[in-house]
Protein backbone atom coordinates (compact mmCIF):
# COMPACT_ATOMS: atom_id res chain seq x y z
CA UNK A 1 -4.65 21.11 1.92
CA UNK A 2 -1.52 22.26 3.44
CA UNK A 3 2.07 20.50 2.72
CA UNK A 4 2.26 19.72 6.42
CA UNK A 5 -1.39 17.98 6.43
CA UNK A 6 -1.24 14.61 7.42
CA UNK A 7 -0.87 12.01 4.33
CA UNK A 8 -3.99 10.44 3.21
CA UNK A 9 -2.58 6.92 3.08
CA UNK A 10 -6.26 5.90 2.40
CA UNK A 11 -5.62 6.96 -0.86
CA UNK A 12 -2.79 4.46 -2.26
CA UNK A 13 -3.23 0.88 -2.02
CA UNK A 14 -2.39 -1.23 0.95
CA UNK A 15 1.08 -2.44 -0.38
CA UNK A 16 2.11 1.15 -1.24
CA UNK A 17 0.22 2.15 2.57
CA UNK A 18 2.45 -0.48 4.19
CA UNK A 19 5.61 0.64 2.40
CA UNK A 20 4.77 4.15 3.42
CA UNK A 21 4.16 3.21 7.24
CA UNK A 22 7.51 0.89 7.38
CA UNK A 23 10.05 4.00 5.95
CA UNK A 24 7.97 6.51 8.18
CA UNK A 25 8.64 3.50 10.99
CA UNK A 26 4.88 3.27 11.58
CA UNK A 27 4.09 7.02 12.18
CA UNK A 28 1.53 8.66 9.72
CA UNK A 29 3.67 10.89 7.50
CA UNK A 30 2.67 14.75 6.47
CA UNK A 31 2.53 15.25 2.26
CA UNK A 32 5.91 17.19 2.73
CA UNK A 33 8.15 14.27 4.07
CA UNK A 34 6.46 12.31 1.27
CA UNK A 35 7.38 14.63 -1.37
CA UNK A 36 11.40 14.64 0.29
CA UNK A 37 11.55 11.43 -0.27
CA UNK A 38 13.56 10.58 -4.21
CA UNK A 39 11.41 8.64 -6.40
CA UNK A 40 13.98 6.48 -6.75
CA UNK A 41 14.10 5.72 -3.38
CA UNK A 42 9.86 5.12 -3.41
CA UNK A 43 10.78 2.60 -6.42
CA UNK A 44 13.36 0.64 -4.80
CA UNK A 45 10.69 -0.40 -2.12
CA UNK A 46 8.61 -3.47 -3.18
CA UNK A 47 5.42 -2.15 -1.91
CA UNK A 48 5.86 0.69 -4.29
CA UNK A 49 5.31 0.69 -8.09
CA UNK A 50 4.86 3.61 -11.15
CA UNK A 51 0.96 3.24 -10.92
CA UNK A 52 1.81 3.87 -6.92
CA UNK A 53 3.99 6.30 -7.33
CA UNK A 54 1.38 8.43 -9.36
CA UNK A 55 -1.22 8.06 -6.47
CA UNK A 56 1.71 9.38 -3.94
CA UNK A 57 2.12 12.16 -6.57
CA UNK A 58 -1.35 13.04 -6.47
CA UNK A 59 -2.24 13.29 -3.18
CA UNK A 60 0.36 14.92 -2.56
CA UNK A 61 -0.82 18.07 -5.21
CA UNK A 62 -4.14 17.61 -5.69
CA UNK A 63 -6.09 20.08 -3.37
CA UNK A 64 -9.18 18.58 -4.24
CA UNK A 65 -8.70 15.38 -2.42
CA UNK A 66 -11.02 15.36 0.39
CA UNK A 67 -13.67 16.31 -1.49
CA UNK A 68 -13.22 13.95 -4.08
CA UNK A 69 -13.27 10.79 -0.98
CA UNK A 70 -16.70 12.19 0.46
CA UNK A 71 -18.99 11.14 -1.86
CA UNK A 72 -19.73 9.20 -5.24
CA UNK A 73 -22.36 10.93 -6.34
CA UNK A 74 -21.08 13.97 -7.56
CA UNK A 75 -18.14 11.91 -9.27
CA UNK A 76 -17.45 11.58 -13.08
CA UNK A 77 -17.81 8.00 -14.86
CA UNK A 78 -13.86 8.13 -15.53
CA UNK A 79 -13.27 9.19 -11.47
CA UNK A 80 -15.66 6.17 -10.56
CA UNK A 81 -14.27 4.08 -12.96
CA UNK A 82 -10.54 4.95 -11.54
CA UNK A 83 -12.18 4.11 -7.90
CA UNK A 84 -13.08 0.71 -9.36
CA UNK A 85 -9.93 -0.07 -10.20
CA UNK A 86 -8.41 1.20 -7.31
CA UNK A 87 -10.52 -1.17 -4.88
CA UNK A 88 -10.08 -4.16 -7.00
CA UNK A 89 -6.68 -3.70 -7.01
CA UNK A 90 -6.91 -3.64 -3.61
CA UNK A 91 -9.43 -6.64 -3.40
CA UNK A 92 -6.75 -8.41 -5.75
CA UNK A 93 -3.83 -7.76 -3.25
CA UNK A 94 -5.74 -8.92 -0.45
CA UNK A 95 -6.85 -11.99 -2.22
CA UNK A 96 -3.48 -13.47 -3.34
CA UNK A 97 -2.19 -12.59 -0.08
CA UNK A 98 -4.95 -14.59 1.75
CA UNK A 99 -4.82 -17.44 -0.97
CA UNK A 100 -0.56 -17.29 -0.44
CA UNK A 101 -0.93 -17.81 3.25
CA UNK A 102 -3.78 -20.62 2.65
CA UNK A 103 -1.40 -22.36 0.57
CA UNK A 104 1.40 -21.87 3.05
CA UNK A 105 -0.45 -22.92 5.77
CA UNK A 106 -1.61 -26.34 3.52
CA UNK A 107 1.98 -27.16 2.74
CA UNK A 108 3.23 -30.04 5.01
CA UNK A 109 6.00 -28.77 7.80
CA UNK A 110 9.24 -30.55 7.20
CA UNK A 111 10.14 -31.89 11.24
CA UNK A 112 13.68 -32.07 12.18
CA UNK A 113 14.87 -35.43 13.73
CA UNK A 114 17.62 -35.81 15.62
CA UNK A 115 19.84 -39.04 15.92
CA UNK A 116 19.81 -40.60 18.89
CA UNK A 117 23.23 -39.96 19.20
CA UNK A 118 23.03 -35.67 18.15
CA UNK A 119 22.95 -32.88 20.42
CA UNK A 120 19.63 -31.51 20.98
């Protein structure tokens, strides 16, 4: 893979893919405007953790990549075990995001009244 291939956001999870997409202002990035970007900068952005940051890191270098996302079968146990973690983290994320919105959607909507007497 070439520094001006196309990210593979696929490979970072969602929060880290969304963080990506909002600095790059919704455009897929290449690996070299990821690697321009500080660390520092990657931290500062919610979406974006250490574990994150090592996926980033690793996409970006590893020349490997697209063979290692064809298929599970020629994997290692410690590369599918590092998959499994990867999609329940994801699974995780998506969970407590759906559960968060449940309970926001559950929690009673406080009305404002006017007086009779207040502008509307």
């Amino acid at each position: 893979m070439q520094r001006d291939d196309p990210f593979p956001l696929d490979l970072v999870p969602l929060r880290a893919r969304k963080a990506i997409l909002q600095v790059f202002e919704g455009r897929c990035p290449n690996k070299d405007e990821i690697a321009r970007v500080p660390d520092c900068l990657w931290l500062k952005n919610p979406g974006i953790g250490p574990a994150a940051l090592r996926r980033i890191h690793s996409a970006i270098s590893d020349p490997e990549i697209p063979n290692k996302t064809l298929s599970a079968a020629h994997l290692t146990d410690i590369e599918l075990l590092k998959r499994l973690r990867f999609f329940q983290d994801e699974l995780r994320y998506i969970h407590d995001t759906i559960e968060q919105r449940v309970v926001n959607a559950r929690e009673p909507k406080v009305e404002k009244r006017t007086h009779e007497g207040d502008a509307k």
